[in-house]
PDB file of N, CA and C in Angstrom:
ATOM      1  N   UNK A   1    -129.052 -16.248  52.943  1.00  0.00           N
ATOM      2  CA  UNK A   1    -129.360 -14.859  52.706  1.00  0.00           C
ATOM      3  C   UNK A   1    -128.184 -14.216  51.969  1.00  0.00           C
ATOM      4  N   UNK A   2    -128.705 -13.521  51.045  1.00  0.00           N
ATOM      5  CA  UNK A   2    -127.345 -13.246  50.138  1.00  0.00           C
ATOM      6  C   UNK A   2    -126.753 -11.557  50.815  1.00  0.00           C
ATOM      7  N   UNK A   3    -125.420 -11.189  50.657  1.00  0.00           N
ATOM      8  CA  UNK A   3    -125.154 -10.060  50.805  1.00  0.00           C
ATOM      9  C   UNK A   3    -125.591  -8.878  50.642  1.00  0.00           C
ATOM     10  N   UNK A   4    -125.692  -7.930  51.390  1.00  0.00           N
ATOM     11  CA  UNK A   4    -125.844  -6.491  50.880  1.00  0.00           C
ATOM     12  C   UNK A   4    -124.860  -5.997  49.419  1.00  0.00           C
ATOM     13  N   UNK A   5    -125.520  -5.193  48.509  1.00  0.00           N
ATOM     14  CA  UNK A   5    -124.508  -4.819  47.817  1.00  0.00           C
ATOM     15  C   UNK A   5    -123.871  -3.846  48.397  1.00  0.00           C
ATOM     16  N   UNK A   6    -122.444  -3.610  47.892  1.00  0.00           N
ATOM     17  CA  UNK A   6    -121.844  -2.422  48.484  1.00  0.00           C
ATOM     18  C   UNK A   6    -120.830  -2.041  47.574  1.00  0.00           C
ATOM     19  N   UNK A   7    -121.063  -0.692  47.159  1.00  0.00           N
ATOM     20  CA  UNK A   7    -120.719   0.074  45.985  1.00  0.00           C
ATOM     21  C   UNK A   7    -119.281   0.649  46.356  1.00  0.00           C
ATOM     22  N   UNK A   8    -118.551   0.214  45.315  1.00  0.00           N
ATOM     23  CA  UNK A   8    -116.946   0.979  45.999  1.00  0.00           C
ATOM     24  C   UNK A   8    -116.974   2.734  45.471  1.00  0.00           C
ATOM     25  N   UNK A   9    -116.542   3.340  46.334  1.00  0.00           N
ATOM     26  CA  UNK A   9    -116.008   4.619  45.684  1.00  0.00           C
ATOM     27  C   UNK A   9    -114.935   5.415  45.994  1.00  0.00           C
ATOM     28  N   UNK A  10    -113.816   3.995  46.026  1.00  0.00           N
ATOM     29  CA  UNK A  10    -112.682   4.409  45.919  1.00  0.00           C
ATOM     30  C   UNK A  10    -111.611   3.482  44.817  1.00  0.00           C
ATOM     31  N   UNK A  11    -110.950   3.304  44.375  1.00  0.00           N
ATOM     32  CA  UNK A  11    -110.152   2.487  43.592  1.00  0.00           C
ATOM     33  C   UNK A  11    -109.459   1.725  44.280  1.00  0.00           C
ATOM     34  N   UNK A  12    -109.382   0.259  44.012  1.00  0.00           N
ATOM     35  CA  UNK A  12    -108.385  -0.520  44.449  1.00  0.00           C
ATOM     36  C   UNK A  12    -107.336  -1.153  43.558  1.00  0.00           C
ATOM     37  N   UNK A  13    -106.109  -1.644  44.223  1.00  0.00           N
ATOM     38  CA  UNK A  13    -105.363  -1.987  43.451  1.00  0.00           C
ATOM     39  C   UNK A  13    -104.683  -3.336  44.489  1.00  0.00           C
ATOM     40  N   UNK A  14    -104.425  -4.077  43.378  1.00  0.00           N
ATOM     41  CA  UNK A  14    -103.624  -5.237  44.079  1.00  0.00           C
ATOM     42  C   UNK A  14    -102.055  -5.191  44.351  1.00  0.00           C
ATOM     43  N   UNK A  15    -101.693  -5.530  45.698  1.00  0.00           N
ATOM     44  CA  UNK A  15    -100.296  -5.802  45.880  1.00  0.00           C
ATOM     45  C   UNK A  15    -100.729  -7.213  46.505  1.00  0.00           C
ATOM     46  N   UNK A  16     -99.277  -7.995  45.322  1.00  0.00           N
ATOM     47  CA  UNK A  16     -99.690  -9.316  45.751  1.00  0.00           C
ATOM     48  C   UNK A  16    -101.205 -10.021  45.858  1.00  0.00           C
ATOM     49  N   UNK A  17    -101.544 -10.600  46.878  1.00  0.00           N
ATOM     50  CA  UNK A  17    -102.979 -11.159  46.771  1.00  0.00           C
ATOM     51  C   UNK A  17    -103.866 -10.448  47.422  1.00  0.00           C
ATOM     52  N   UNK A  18    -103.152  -9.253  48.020  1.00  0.00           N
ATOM     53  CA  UNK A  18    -104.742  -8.657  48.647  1.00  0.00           C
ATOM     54  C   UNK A  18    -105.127  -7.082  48.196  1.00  0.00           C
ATOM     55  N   UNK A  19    -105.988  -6.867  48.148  1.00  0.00           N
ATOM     56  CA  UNK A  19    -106.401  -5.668  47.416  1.00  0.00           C
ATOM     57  C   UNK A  19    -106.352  -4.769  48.325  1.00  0.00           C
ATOM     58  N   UNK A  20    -105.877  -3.285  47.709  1.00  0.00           N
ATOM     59  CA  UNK A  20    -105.907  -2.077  49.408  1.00  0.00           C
ATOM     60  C   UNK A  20    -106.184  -0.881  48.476  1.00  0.00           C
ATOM     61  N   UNK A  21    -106.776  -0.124  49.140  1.00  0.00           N
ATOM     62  CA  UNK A  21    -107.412   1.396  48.569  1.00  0.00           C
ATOM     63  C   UNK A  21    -105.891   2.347  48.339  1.00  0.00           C
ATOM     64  N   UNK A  22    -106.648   2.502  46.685  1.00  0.00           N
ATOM     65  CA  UNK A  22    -105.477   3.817  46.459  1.00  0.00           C
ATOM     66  C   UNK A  22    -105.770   5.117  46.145  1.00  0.00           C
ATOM     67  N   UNK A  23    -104.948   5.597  45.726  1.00  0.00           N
ATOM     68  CA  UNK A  23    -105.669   6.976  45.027  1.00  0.00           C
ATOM     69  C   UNK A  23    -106.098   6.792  43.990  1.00  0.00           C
ATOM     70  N   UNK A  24    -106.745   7.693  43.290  1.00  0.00           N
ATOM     71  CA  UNK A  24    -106.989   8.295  41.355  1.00  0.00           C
ATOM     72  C   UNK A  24    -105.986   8.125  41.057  1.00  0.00           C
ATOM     73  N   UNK A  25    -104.778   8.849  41.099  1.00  0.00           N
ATOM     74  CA  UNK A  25    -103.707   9.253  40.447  1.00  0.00           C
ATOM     75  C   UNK A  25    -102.812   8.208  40.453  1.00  0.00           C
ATOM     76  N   UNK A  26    -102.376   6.744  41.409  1.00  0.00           N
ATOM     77  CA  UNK A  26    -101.838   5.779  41.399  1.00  0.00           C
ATOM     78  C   UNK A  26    -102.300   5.093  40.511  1.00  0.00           C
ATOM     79  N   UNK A  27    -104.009   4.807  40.780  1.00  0.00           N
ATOM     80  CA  UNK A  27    -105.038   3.758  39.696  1.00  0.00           C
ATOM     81  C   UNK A  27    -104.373   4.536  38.247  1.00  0.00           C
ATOM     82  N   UNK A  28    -105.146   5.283  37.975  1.00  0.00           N
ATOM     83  CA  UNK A  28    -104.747   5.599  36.416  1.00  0.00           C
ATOM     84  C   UNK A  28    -103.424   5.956  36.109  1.00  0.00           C
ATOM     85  N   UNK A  29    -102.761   5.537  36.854  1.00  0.00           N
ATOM     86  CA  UNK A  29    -101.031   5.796  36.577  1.00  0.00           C
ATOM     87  C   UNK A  29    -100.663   4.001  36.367  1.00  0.00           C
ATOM     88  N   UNK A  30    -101.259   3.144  37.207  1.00  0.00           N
ATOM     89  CA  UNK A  30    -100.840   1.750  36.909  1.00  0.00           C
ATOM     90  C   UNK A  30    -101.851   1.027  35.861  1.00  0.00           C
ATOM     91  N   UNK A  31    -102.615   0.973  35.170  1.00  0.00           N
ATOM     92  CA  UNK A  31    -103.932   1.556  34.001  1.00  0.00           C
ATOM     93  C   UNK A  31    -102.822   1.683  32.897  1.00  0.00           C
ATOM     94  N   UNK A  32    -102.121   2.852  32.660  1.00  0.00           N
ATOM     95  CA  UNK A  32    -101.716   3.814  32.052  1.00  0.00           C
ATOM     96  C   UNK A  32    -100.086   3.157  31.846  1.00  0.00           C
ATOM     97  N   UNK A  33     -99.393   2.005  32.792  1.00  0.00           N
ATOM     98  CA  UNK A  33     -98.633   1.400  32.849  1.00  0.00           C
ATOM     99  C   UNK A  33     -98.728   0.263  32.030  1.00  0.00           C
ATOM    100  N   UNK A  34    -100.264  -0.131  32.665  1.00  0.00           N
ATOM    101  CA  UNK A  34    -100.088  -1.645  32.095  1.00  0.00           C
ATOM    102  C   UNK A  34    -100.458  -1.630  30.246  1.00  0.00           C
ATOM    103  N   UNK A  35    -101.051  -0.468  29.897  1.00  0.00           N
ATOM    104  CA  UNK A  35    -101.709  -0.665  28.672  1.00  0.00           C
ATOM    105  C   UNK A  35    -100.306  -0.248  27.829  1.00  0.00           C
ATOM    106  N   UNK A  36     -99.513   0.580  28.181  1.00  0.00           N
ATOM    107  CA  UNK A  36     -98.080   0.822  27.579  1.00  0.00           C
ATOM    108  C   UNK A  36     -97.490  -0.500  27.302  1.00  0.00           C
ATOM    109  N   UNK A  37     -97.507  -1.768  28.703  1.00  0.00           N
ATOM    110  CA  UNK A  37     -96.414  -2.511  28.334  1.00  0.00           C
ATOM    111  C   UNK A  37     -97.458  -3.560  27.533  1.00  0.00           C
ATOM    112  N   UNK A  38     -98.342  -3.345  27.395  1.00  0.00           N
ATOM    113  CA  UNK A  38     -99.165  -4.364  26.061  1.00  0.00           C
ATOM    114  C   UNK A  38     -98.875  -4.159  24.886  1.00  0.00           C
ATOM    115  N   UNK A  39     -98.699  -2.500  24.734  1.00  0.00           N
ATOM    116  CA  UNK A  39     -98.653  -2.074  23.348  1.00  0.00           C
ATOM    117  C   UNK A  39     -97.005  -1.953  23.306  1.00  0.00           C
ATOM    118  N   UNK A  40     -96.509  -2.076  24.036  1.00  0.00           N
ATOM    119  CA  UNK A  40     -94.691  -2.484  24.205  1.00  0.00           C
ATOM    120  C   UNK A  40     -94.610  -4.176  23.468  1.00  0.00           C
ATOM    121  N   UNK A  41     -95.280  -5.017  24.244  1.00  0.00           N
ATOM    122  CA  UNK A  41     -94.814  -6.241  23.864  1.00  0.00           C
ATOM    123  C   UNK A  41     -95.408  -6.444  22.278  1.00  0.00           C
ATOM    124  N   UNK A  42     -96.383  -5.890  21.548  1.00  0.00           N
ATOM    125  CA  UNK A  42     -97.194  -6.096  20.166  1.00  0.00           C
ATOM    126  C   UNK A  42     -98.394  -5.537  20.406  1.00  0.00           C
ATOM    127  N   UNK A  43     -99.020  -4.561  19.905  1.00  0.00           N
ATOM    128  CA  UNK A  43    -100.452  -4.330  20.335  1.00  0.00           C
ATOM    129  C   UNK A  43    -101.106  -5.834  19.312  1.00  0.00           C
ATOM    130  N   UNK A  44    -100.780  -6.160  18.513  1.00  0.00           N
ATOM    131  CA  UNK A  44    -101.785  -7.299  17.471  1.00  0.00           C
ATOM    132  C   UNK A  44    -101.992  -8.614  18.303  1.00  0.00           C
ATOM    133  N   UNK A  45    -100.681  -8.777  18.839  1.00  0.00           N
ATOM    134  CA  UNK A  45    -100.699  -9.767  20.070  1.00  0.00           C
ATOM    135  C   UNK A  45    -101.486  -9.564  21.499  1.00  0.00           C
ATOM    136  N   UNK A  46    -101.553  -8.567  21.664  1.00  0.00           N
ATOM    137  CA  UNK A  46    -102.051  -8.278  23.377  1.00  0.00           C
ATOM    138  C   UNK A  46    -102.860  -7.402  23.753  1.00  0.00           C
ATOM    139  N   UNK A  47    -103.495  -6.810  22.427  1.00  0.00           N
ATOM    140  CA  UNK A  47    -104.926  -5.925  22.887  1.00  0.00           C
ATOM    141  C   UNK A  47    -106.120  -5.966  21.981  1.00  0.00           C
ATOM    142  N   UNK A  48    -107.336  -5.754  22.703  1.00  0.00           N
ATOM    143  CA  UNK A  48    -108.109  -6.151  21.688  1.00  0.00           C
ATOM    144  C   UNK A  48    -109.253  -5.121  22.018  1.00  0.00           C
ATOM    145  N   UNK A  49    -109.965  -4.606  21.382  1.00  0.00           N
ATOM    146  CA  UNK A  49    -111.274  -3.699  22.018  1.00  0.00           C
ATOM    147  C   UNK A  49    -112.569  -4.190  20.852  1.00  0.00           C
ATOM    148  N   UNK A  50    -113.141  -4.057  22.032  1.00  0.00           N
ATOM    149  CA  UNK A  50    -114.893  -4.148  21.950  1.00  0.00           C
ATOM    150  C   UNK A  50    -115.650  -3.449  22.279  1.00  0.00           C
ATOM    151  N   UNK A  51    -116.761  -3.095  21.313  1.00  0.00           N
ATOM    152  CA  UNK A  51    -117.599  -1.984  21.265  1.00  0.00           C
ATOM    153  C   UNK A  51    -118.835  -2.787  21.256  1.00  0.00           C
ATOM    154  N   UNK A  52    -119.970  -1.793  21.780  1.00  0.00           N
ATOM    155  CA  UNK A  52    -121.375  -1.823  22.512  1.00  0.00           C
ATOM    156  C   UNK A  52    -121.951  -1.294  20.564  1.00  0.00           C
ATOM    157  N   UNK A  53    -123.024  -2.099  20.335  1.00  0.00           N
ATOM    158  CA  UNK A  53    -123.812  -1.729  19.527  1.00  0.00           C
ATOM    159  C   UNK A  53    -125.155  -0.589  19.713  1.00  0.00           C
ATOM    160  N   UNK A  54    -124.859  -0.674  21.386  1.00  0.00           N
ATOM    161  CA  UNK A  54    -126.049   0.847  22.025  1.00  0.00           C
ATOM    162  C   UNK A  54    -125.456   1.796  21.975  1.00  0.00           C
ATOM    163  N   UNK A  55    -124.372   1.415  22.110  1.00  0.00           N
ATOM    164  CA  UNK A  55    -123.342   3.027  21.940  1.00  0.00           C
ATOM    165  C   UNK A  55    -123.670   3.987  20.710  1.00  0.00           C
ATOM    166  N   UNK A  56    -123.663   5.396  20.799  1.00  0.00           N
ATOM    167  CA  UNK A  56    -123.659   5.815  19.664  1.00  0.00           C
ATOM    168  C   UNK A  56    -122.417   5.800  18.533  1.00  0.00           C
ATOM    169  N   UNK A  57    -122.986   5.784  17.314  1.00  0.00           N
ATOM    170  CA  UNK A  57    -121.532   5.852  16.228  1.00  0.00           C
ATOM    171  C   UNK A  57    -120.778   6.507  16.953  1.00  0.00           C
ATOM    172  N   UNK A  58    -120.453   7.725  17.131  1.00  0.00           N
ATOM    173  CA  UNK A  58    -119.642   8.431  17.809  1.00  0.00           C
ATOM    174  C   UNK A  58    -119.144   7.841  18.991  1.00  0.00           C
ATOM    175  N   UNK A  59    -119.005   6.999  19.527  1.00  0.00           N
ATOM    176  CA  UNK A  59    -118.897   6.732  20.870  1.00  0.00           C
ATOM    177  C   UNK A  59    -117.697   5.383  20.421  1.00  0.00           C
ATOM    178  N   UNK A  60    -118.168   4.590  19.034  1.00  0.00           N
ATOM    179  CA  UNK A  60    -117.759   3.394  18.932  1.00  0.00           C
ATOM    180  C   UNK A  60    -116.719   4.159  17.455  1.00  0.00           C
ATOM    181  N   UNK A  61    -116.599   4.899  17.359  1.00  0.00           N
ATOM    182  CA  UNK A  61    -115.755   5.832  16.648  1.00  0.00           C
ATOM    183  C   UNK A  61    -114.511   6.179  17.099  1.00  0.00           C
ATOM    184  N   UNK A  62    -114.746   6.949  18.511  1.00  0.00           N
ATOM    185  CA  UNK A  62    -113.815   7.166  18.955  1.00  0.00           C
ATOM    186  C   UNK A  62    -112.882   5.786  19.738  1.00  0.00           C
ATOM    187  N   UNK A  63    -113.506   4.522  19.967  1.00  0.00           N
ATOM    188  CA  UNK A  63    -113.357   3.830  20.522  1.00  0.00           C
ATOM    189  C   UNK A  63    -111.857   3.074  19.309  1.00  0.00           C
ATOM    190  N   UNK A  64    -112.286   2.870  18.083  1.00  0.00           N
ATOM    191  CA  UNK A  64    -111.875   2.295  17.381  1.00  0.00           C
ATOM    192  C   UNK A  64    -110.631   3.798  17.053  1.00  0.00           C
ATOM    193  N   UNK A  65    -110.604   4.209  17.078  1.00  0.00           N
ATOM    194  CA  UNK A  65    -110.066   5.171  16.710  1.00  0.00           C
ATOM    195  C   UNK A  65    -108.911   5.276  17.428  1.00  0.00           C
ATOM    196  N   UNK A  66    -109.125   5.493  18.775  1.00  0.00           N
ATOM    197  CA  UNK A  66    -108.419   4.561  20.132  1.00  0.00           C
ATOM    198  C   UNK A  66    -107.560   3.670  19.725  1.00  0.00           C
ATOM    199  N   UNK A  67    -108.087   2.236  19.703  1.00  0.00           N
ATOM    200  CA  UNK A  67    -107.456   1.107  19.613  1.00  0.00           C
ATOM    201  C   UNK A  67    -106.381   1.301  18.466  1.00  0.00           C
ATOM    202  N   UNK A  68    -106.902   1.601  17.283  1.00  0.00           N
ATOM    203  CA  UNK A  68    -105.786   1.870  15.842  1.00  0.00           C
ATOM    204  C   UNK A  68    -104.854   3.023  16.199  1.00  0.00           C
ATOM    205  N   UNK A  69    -105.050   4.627  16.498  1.00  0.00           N
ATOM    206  CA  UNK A  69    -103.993   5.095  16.709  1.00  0.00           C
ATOM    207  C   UNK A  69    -103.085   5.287  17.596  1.00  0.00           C
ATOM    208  N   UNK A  70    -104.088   5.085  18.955  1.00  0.00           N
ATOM    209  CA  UNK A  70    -103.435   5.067  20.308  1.00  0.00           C
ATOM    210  C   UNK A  70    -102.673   3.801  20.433  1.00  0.00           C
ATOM    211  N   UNK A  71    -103.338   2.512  20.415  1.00  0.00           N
ATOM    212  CA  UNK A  71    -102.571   0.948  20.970  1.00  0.00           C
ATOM    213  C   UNK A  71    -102.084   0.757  19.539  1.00  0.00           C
ATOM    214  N   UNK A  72    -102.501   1.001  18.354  1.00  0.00           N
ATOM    215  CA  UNK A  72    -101.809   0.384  17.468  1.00  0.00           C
ATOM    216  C   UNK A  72    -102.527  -1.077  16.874  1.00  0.00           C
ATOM    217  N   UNK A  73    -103.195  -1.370  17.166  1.00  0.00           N
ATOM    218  CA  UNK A  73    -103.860  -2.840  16.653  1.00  0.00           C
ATOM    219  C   UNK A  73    -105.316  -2.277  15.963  1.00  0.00           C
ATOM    220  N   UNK A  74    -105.488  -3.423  15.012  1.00  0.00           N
ATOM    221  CA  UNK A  74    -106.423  -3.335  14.587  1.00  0.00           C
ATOM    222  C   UNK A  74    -107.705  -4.493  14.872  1.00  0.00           C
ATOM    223  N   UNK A  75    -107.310  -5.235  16.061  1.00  0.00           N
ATOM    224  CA  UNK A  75    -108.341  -5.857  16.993  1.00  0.00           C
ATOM    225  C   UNK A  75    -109.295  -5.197  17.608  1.00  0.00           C
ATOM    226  N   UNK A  76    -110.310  -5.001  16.321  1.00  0.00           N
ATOM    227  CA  UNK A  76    -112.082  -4.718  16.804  1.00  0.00           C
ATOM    228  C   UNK A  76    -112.658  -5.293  16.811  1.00  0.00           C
ATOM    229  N   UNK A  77    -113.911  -5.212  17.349  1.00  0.00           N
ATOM    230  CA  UNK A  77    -114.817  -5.886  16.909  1.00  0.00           C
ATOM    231  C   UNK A  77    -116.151  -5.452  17.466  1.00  0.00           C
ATOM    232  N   UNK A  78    -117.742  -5.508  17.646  1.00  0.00           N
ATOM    233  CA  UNK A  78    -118.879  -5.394  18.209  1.00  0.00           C
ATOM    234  C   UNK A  78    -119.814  -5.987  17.837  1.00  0.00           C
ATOM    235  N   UNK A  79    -120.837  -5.945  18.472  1.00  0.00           N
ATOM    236  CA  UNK A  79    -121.919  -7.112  18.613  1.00  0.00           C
ATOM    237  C   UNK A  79    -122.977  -6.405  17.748  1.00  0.00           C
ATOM    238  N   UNK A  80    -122.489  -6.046  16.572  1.00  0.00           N
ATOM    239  CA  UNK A  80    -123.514  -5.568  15.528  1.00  0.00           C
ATOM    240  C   UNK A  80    -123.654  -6.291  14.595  1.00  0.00           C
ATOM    241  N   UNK A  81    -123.733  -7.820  14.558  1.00  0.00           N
ATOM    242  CA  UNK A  81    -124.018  -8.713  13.300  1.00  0.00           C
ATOM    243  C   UNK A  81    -125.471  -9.021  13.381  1.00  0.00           C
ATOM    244  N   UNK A  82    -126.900  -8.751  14.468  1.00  0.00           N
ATOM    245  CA  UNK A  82    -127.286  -9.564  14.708  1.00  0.00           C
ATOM    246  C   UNK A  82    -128.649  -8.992  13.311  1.00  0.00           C
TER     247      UNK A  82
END
């Protein structure tokens, strides 16, 4: 019998190997850490974004828009070849 689902609605974060409830403001502060030291070590090397072809232009606009001025790389890409 398979599990109940069960929907989180709180954020977790890992210390070490086990996961424990944090706040908003920790989550998007360590988020907000880790994507700095990606775009610290090379964004061309260590980030990459992908966009939804359901998305609207606008949506995959701002996305790319994101990645180039915010991280700095020009690693796009989306599943609009088909």
């Amino acid at each position: 019998m398979s599990k109940p689902y069960v929907r989180l609605t709180h954020p977790l974060v890992r210390d070490g190997e086990c996961l424990r409830r944090a706040t908003w403001h920790e989550a998007l502060d360590r988020v907000a850490s880790y994507l700095r030291d990606a775009r610290d070590r090379g964004p061309t090397r260590t980030y990459g974004m992908f966009s939804c072809s359901k998305a609207t232009n606008e949506m995959n606009y701002v996305a790319q828009k994101f990645a180039r001025s915010v991280v700095g790389s020009n690693n796009i890409d989306s599943c609009n070849r088909t």
